[in-house]
PDB file of N, CA and C in Angstrom:
ATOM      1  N   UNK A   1       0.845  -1.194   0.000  1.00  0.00           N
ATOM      2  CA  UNK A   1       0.000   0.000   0.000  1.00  0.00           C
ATOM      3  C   UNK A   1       0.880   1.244   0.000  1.00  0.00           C
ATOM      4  N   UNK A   2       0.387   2.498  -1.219  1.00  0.00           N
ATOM      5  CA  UNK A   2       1.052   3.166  -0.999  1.00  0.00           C
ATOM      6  C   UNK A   2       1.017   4.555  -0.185  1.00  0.00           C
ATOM      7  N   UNK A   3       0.130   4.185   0.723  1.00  0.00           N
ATOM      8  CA  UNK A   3      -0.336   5.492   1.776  1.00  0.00           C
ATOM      9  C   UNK A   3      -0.253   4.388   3.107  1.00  0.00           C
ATOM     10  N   UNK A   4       0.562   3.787   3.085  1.00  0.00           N
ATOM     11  CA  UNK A   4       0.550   2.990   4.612  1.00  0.00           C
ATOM     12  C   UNK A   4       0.986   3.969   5.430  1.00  0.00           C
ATOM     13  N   UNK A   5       2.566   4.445   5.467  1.00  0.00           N
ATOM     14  CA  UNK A   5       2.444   5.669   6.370  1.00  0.00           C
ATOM     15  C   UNK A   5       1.444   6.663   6.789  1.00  0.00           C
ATOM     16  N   UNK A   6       0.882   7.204   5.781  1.00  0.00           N
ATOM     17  CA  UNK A   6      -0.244   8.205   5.955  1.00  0.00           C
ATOM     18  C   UNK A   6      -1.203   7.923   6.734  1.00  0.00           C
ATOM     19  N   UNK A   7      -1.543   6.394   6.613  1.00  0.00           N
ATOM     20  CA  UNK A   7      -2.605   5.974   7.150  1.00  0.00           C
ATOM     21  C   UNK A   7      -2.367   5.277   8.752  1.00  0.00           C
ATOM     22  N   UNK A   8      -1.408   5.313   9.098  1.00  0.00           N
ATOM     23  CA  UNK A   8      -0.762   4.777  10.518  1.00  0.00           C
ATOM     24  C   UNK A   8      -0.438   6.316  11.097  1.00  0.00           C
ATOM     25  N   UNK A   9      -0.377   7.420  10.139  1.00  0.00           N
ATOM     26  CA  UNK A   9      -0.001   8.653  11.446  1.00  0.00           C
ATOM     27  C   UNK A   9      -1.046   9.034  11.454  1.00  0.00           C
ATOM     28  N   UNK A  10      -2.462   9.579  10.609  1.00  0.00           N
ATOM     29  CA  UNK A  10      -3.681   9.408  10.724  1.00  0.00           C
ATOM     30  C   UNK A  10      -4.277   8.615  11.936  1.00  0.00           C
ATOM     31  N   UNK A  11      -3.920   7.003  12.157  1.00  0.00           N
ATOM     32  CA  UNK A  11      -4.594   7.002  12.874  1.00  0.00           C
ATOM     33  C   UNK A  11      -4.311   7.297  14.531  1.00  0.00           C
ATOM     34  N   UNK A  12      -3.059   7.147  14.213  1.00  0.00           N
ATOM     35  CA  UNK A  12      -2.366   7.937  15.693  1.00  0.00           C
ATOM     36  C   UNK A  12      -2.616   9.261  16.105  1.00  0.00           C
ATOM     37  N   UNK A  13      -3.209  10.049  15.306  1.00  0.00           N
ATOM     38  CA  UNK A  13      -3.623  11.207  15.274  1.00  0.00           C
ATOM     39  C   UNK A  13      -4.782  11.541  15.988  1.00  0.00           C
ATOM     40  N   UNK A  14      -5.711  10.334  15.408  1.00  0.00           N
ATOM     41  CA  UNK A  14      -6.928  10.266  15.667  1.00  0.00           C
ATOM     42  C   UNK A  14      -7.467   9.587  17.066  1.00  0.00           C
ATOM     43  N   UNK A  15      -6.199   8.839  17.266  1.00  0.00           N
ATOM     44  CA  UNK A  15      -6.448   7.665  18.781  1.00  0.00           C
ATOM     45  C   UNK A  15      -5.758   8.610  19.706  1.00  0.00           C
ATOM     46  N   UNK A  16      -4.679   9.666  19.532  1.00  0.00           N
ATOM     47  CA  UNK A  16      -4.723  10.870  20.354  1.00  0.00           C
ATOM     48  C   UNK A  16      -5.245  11.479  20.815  1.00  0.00           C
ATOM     49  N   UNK A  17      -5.873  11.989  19.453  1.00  0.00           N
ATOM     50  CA  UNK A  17      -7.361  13.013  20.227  1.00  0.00           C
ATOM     51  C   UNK A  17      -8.319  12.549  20.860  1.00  0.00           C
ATOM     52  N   UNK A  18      -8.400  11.433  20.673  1.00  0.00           N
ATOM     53  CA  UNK A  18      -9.815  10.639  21.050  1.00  0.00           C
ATOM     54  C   UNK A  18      -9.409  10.528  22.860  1.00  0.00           C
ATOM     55  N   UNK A  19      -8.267   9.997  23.045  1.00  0.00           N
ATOM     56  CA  UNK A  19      -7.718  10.485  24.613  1.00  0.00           C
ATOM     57  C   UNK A  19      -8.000  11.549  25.033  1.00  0.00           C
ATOM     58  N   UNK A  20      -7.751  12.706  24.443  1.00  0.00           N
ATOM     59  CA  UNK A  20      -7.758  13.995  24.531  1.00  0.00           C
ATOM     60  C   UNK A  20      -9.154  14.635  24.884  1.00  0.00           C
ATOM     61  N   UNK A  21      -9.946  13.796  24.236  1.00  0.00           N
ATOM     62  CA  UNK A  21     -11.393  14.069  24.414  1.00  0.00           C
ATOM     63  C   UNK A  21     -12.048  13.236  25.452  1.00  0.00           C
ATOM     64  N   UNK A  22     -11.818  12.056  25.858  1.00  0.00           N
ATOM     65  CA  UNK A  22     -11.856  11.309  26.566  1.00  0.00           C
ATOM     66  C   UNK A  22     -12.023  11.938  28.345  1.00  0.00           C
ATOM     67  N   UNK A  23     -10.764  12.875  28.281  1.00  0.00           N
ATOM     68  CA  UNK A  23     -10.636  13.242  29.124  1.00  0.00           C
ATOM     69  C   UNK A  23     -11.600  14.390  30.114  1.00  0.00           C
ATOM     70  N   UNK A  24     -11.995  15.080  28.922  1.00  0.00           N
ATOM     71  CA  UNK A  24     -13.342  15.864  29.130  1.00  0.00           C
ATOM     72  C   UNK A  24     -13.206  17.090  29.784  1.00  0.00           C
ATOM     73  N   UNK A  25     -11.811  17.329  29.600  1.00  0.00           N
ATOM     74  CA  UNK A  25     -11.215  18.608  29.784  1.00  0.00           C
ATOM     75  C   UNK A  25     -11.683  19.990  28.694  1.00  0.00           C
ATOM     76  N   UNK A  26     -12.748  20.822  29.048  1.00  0.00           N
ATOM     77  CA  UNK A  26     -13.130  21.166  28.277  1.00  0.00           C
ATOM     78  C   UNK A  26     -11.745  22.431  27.713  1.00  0.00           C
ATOM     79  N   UNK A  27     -11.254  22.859  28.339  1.00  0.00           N
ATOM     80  CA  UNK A  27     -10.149  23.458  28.043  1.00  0.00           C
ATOM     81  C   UNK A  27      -9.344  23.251  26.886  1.00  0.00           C
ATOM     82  N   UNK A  28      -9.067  21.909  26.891  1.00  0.00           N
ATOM     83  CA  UNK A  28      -8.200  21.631  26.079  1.00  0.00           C
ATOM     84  C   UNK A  28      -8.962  20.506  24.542  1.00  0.00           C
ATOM     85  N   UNK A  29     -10.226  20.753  24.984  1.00  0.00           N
ATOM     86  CA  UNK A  29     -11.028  19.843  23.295  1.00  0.00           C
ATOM     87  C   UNK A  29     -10.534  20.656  22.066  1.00  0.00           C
ATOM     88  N   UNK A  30     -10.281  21.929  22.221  1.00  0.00           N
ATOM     89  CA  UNK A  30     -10.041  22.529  21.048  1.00  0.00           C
ATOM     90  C   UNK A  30      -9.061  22.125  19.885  1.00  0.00           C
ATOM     91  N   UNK A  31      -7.869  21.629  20.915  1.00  0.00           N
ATOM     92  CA  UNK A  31      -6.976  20.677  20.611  1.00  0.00           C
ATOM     93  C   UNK A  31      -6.880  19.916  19.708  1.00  0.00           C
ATOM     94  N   UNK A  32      -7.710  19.022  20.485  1.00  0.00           N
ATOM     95  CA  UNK A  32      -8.303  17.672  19.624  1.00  0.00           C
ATOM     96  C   UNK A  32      -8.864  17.748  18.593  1.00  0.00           C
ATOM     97  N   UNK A  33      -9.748  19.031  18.391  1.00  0.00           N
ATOM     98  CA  UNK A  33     -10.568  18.856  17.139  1.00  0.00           C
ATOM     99  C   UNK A  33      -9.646  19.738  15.740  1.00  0.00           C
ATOM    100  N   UNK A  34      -8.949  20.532  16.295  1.00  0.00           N
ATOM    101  CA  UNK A  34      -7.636  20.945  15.168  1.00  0.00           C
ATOM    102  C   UNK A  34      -7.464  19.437  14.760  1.00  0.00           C
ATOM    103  N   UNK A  35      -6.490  18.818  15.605  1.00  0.00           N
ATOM    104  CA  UNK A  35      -5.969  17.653  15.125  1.00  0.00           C
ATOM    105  C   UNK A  35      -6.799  16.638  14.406  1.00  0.00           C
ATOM    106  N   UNK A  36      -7.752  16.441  14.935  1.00  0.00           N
ATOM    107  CA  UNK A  36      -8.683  15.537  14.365  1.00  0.00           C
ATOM    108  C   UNK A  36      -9.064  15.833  12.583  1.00  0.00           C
ATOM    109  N   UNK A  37      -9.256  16.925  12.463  1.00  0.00           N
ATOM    110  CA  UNK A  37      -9.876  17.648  11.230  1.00  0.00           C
ATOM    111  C   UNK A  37      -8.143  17.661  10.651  1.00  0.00           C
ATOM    112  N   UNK A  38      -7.341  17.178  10.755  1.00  0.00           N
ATOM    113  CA  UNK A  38      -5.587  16.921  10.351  1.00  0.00           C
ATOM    114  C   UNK A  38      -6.215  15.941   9.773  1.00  0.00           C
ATOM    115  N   UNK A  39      -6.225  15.133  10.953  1.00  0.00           N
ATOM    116  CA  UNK A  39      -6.862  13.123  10.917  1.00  0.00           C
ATOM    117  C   UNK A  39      -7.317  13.038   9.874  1.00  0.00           C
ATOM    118  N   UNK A  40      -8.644  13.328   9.618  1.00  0.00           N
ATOM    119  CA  UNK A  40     -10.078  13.465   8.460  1.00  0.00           C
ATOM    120  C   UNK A  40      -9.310  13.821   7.375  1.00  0.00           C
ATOM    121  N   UNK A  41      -8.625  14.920   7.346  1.00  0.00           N
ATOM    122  CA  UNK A  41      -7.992  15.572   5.637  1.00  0.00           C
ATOM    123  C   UNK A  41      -7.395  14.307   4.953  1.00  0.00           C
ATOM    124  N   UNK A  42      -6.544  13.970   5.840  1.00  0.00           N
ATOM    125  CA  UNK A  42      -5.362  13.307   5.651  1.00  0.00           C
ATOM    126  C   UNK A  42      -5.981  11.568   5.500  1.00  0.00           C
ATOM    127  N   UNK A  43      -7.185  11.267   5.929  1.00  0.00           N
ATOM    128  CA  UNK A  43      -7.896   9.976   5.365  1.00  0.00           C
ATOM    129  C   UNK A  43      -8.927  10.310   4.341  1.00  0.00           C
ATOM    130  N   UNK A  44      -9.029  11.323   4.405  1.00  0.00           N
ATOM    131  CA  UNK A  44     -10.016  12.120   2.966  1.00  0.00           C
ATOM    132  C   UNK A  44      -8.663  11.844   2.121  1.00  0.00           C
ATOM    133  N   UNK A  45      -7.583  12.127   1.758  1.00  0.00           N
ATOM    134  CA  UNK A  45      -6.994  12.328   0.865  1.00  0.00           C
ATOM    135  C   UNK A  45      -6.551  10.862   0.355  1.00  0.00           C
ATOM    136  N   UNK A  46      -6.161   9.824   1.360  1.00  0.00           N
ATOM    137  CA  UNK A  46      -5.608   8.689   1.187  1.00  0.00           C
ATOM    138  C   UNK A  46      -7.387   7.894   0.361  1.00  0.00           C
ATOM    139  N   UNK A  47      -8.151   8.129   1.225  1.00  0.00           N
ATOM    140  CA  UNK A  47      -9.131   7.481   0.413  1.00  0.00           C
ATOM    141  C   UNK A  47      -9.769   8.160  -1.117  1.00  0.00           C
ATOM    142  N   UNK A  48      -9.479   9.232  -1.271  1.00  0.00           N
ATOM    143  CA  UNK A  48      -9.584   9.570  -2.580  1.00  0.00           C
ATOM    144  C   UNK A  48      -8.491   9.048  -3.261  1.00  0.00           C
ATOM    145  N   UNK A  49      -7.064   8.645  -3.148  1.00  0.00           N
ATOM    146  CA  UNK A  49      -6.080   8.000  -3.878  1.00  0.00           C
ATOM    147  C   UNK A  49      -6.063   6.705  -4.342  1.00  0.00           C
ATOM    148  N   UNK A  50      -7.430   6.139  -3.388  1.00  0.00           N
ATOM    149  CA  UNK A  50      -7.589   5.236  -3.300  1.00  0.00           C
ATOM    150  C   UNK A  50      -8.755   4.813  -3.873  1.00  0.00           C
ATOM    151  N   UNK A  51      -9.197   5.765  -4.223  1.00  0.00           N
ATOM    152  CA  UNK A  51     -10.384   5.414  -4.935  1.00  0.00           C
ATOM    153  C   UNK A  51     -11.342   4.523  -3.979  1.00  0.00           C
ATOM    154  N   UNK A  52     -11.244   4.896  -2.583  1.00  0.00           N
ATOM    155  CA  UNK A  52     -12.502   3.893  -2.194  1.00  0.00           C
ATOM    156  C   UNK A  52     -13.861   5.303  -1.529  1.00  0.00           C
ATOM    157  N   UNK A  53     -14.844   5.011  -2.722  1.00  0.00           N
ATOM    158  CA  UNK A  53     -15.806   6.039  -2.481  1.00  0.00           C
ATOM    159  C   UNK A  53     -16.563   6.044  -0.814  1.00  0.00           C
ATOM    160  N   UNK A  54     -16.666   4.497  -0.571  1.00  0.00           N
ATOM    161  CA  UNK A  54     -17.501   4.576   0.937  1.00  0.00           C
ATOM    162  C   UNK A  54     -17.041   5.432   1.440  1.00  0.00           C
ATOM    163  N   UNK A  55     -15.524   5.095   2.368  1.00  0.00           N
ATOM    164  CA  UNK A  55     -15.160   5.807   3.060  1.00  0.00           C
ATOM    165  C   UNK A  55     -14.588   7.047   2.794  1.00  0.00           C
ATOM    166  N   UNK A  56     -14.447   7.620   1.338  1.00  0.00           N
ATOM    167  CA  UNK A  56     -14.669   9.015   1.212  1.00  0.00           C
ATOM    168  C   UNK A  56     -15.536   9.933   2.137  1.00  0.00           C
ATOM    169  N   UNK A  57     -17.141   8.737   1.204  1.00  0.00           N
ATOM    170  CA  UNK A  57     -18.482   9.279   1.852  1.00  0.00           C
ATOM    171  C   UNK A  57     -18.142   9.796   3.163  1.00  0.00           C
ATOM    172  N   UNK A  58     -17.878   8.907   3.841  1.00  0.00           N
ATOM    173  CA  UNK A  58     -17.885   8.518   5.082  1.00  0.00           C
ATOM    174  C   UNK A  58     -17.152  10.145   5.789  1.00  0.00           C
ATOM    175  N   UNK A  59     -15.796  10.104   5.199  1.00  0.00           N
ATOM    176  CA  UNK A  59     -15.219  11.415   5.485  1.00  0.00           C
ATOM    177  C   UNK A  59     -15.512  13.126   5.587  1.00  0.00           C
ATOM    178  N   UNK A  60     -16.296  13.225   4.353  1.00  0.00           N
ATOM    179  CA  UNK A  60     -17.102  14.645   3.825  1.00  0.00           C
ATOM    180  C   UNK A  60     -17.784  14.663   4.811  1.00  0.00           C
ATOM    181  N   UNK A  61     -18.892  13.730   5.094  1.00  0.00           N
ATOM    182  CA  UNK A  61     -20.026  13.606   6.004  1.00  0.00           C
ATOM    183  C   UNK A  61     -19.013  13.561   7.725  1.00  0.00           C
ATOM    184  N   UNK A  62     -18.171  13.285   7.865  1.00  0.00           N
ATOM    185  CA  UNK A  62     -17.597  13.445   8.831  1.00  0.00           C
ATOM    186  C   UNK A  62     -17.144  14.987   8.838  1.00  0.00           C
ATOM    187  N   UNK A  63     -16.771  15.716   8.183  1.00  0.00           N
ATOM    188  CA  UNK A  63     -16.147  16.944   8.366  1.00  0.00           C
ATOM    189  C   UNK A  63     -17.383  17.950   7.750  1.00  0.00           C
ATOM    190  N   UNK A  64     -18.394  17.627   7.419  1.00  0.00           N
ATOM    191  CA  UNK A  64     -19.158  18.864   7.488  1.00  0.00           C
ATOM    192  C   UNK A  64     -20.073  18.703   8.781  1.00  0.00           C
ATOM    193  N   UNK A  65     -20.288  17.326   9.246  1.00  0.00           N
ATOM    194  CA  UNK A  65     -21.022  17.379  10.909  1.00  0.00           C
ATOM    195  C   UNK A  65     -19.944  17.917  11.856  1.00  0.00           C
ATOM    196  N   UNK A  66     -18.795  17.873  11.684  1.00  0.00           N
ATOM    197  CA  UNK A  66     -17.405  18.507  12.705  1.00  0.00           C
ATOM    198  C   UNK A  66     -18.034  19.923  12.706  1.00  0.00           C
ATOM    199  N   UNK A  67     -17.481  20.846  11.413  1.00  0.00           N
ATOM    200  CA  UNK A  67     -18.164  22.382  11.472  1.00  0.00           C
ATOM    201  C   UNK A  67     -19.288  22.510  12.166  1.00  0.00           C
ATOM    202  N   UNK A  68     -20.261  21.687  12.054  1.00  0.00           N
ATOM    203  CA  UNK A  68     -21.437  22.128  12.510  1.00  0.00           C
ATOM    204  C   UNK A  68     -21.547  22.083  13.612  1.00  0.00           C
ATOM    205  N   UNK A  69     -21.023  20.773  14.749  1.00  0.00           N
ATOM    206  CA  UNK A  69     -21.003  20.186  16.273  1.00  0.00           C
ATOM    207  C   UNK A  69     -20.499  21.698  16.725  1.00  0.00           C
ATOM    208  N   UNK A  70     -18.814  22.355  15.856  1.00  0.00           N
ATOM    209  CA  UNK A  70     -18.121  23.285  16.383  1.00  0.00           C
ATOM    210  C   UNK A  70     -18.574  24.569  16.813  1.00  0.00           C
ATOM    211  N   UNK A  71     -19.836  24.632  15.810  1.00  0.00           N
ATOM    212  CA  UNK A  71     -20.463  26.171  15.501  1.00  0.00           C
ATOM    213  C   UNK A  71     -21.256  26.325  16.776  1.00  0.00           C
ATOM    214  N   UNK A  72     -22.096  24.967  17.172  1.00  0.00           N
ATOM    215  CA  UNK A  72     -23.070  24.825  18.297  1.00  0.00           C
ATOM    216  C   UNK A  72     -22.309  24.867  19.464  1.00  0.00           C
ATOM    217  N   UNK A  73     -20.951  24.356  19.508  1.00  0.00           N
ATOM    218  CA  UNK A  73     -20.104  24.295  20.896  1.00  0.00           C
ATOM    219  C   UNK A  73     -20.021  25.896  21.099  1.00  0.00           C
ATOM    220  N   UNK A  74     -19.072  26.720  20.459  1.00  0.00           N
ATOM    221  CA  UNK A  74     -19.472  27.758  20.559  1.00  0.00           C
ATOM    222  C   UNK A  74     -20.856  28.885  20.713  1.00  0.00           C
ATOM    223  N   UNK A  75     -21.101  28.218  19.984  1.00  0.00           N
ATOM    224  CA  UNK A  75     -22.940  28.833  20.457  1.00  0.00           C
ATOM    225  C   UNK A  75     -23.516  28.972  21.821  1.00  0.00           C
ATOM    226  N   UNK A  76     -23.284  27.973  21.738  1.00  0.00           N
ATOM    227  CA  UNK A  76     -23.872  27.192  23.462  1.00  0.00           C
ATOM    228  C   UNK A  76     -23.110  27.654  24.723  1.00  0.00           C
ATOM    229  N   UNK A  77     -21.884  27.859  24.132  1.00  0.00           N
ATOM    230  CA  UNK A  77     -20.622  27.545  25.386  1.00  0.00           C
ATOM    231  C   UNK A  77     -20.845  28.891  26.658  1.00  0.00           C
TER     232      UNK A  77
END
């Protein structure tokens, strides 16, 4: 595979933040969701190279519900 790297710091990226969030430190979620939306680009991109449409899908629809969760965190906060 030729995005194996990409796809092993991706997910370390992603099993980071997910700690990060885990933690429930609201202070520091902001963090996580920079990084995370790293995560998403960076498996958006490998799966478009890859030509696998699901988890494209899967991605878009992941990063336009991100903006939106973000807009309401702020909203709310």
């Amino acid at each position: 595979m030729k995005n194996s790297k990409l796809r092993w710091t991706a997910a370390g990226i992603s099993i980071s933040c997910s700690m990060i969030q885990a933690t429930a430190i609201i202070s520091i979620q902001w963090i996580a969701w920079i990084f995370l939306m790293i995560s998403v680009l960076m498996w958006t991109y490998v799966s478009y190279t890859e030509k696998d449409m699901a988890r494209l899908t899967q991605q878009l629809v992941f990063i336009a519900l991100s903006f939106i969760a973000i807009y309401n965190w702020f909203q709310y906060r």
